[in-house]
N, C-alpha and C. Protein backbone atom coordinates (compact mmCIF):
# COMPACT_ATOMS: atom_id res chain seq x y z
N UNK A 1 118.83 194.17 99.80
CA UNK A 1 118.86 192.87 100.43
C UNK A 1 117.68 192.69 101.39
N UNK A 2 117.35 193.59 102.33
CA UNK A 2 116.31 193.90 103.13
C UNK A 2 114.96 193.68 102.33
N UNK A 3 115.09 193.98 101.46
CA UNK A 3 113.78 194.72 100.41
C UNK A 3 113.38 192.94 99.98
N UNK A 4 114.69 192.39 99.75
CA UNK A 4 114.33 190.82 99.23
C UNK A 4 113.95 190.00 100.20
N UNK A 5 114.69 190.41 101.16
CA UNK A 5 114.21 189.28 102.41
C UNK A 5 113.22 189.37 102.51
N UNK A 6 112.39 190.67 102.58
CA UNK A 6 111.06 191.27 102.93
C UNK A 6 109.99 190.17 102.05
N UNK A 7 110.28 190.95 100.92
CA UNK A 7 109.49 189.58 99.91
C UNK A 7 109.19 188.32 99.80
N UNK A 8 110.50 187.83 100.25
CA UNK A 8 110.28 186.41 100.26
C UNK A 8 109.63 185.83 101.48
N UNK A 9 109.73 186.36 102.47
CA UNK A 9 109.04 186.18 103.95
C UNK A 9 107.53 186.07 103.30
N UNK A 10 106.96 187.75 103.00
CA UNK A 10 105.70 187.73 102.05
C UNK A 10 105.27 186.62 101.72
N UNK A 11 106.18 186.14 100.38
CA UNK A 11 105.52 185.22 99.07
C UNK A 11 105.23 183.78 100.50
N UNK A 12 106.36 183.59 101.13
CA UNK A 12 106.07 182.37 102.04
C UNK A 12 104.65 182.32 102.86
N UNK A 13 105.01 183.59 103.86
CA UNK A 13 103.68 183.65 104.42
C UNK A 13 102.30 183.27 103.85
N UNK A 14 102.30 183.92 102.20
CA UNK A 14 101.07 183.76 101.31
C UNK A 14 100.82 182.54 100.92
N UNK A 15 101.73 181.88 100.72
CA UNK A 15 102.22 180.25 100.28
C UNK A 15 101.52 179.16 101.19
N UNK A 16 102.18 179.13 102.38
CA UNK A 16 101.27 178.71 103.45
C UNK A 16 100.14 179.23 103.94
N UNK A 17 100.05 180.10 103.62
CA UNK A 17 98.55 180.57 104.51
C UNK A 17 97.42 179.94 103.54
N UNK A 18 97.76 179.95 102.28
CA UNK A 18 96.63 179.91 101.53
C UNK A 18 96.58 178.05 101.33
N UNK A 19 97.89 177.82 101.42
CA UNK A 19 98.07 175.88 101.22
C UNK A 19 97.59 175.75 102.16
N UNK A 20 97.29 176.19 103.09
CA UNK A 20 96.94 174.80 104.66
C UNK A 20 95.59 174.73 104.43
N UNK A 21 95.06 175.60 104.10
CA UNK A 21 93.52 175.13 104.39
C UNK A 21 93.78 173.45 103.11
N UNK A 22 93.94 173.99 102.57
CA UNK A 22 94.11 171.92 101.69
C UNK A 22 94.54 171.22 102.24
N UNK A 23 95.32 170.92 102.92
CA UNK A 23 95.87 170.00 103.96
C UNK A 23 95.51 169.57 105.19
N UNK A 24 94.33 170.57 105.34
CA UNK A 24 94.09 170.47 106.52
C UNK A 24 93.24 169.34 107.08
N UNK A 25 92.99 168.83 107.69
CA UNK A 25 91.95 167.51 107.89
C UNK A 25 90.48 167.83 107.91
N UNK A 26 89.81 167.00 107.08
CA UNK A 26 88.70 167.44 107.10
C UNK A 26 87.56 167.32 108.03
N UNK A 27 86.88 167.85 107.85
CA UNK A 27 86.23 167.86 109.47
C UNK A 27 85.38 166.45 109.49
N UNK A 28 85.04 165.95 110.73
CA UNK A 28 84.44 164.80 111.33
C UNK A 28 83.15 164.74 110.06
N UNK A 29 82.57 164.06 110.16
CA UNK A 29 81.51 163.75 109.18
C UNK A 29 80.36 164.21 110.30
N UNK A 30 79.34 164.75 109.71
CA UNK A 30 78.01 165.34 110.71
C UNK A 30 77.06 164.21 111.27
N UNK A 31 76.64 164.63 112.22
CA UNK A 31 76.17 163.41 112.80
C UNK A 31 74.64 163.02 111.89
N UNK A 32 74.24 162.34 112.22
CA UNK A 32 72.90 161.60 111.74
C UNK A 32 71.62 162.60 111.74
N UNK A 33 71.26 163.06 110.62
CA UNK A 33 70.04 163.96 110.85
C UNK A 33 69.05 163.00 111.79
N UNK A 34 68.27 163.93 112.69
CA UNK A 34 66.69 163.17 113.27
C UNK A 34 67.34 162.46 114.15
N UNK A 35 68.55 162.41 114.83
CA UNK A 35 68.34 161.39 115.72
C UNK A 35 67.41 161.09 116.49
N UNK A 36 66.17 161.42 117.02
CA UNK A 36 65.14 161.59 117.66
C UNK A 36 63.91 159.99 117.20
N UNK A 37 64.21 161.33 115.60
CA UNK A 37 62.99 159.62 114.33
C UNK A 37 63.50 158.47 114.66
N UNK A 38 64.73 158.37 114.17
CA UNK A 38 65.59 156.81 114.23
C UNK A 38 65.37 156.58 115.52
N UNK A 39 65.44 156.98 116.60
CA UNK A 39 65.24 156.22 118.14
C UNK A 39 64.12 155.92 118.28
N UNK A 40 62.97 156.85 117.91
CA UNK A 40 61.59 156.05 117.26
C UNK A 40 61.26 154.94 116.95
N UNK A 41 61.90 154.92 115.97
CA UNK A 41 62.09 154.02 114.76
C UNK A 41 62.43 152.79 115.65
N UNK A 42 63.61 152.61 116.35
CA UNK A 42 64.20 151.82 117.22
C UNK A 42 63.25 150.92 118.03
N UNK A 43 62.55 152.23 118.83
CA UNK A 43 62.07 152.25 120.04
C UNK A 43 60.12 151.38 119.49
N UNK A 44 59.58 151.67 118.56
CA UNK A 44 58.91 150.88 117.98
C UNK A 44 58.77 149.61 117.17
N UNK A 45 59.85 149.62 116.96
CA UNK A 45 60.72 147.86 116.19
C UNK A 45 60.52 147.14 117.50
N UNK A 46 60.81 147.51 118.45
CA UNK A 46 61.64 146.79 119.76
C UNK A 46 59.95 146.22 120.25
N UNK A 47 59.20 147.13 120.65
CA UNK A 47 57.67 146.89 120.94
C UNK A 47 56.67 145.71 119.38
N UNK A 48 56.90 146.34 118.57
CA UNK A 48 56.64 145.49 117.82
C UNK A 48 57.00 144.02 118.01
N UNK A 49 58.24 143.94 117.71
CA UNK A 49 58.82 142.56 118.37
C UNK A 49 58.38 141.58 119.69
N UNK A 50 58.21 142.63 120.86
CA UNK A 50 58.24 142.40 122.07
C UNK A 50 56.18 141.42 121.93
N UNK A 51 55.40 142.58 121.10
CA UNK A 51 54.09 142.04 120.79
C UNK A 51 53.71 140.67 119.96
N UNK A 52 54.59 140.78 119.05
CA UNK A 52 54.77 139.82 118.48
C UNK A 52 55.10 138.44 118.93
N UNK A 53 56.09 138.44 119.97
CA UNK A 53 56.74 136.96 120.48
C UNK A 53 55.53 137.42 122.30
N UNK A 54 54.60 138.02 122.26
CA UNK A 54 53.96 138.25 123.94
C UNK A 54 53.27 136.78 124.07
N UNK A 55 53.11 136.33 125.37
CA UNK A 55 52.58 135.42 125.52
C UNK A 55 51.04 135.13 125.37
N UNK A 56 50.31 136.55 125.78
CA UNK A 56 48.79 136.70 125.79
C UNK A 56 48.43 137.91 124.50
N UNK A 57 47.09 138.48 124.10
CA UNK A 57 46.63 139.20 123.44
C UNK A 57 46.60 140.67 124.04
N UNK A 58 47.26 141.11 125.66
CA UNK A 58 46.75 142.11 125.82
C UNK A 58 45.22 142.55 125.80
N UNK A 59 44.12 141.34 126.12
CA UNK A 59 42.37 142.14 126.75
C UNK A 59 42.00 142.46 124.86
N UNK A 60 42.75 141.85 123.84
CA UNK A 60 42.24 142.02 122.58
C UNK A 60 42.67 142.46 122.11
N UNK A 61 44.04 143.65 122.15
CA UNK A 61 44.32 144.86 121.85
C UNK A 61 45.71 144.71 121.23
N UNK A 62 46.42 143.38 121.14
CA UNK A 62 47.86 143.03 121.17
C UNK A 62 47.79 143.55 119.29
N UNK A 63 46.90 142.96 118.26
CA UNK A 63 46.31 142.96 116.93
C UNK A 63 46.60 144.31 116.41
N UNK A 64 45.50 145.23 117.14
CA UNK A 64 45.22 146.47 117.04
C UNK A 64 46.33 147.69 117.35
N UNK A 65 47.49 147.35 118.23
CA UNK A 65 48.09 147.77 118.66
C UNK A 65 49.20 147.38 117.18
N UNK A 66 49.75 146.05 117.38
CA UNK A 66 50.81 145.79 115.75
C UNK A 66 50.60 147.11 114.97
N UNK A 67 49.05 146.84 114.51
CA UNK A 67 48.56 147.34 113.51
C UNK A 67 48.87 149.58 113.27
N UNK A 68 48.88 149.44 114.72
CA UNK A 68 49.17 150.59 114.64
C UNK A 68 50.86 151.12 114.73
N UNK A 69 51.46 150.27 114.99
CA UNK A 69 52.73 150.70 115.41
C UNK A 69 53.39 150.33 114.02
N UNK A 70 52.95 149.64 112.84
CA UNK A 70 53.46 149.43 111.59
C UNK A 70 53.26 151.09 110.79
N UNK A 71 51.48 151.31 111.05
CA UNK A 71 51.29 152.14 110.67
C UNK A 71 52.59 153.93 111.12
N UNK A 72 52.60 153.96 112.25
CA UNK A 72 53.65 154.94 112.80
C UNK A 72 54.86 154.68 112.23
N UNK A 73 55.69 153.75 111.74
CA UNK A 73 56.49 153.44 111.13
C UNK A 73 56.96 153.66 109.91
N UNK A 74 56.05 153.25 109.40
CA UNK A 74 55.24 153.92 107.73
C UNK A 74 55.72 155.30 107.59
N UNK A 75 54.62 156.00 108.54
CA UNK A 75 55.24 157.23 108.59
C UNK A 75 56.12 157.95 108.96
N UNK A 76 56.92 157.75 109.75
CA UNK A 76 58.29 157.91 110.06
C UNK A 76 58.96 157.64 108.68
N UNK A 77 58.89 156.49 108.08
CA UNK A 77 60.02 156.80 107.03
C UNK A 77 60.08 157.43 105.99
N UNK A 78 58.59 158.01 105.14
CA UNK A 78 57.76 158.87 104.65
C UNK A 78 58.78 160.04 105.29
N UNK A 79 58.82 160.74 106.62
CA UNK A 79 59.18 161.53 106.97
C UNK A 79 60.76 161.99 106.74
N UNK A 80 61.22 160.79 107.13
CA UNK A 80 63.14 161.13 106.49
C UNK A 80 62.85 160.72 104.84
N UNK A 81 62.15 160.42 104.19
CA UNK A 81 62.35 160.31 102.62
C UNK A 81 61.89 161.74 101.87
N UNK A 82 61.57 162.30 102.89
CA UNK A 82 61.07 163.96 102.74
C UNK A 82 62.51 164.92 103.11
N UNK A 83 62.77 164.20 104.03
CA UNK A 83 63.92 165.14 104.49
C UNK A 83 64.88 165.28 103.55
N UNK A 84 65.24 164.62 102.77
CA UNK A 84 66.83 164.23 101.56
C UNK A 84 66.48 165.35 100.36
């Protein structure tokens, strides 16, 4: 009788131990690779914009400046299309 109880405790223990990991909730989803790029990314949209609607040229440089901050952009996304 001992010998059965014994067993069945066993087979249970094994039963659950090995079922829970399936049941178990799965973990949070990982956060956003690069958060760093994307705030970039952000953080140069926002200037872009800001140049775009400016009231003056910036001394000539408002043009030259667009021009470059499209360009940085460019590459930034070049950069996460590398990452995947």
């Amino acid at each position: 009788m001992k010998r059965r109880l014994f067993s069945l405790c066993v087979m249970s223990l094994l039963f659950f131990g090995l079922a829970y990991p399936a049941v178990a909730p799965a973990a949070p989803p990982a956060a956003e690779p690069h958060p760093e790029i994307h705030a970039a990314i952000s953080s140069l949209r926002h200037a872009r914009e800001h140049l775009d609607h400016a009231a003056h040229d910036f001394g000539g440089h408002r043009v030259e400046a667009i021009a470059a901050i499209d360009r940085a952009l460019e590459q930034l996304q070049v950069c996460l299309k590398y990452d995947r």
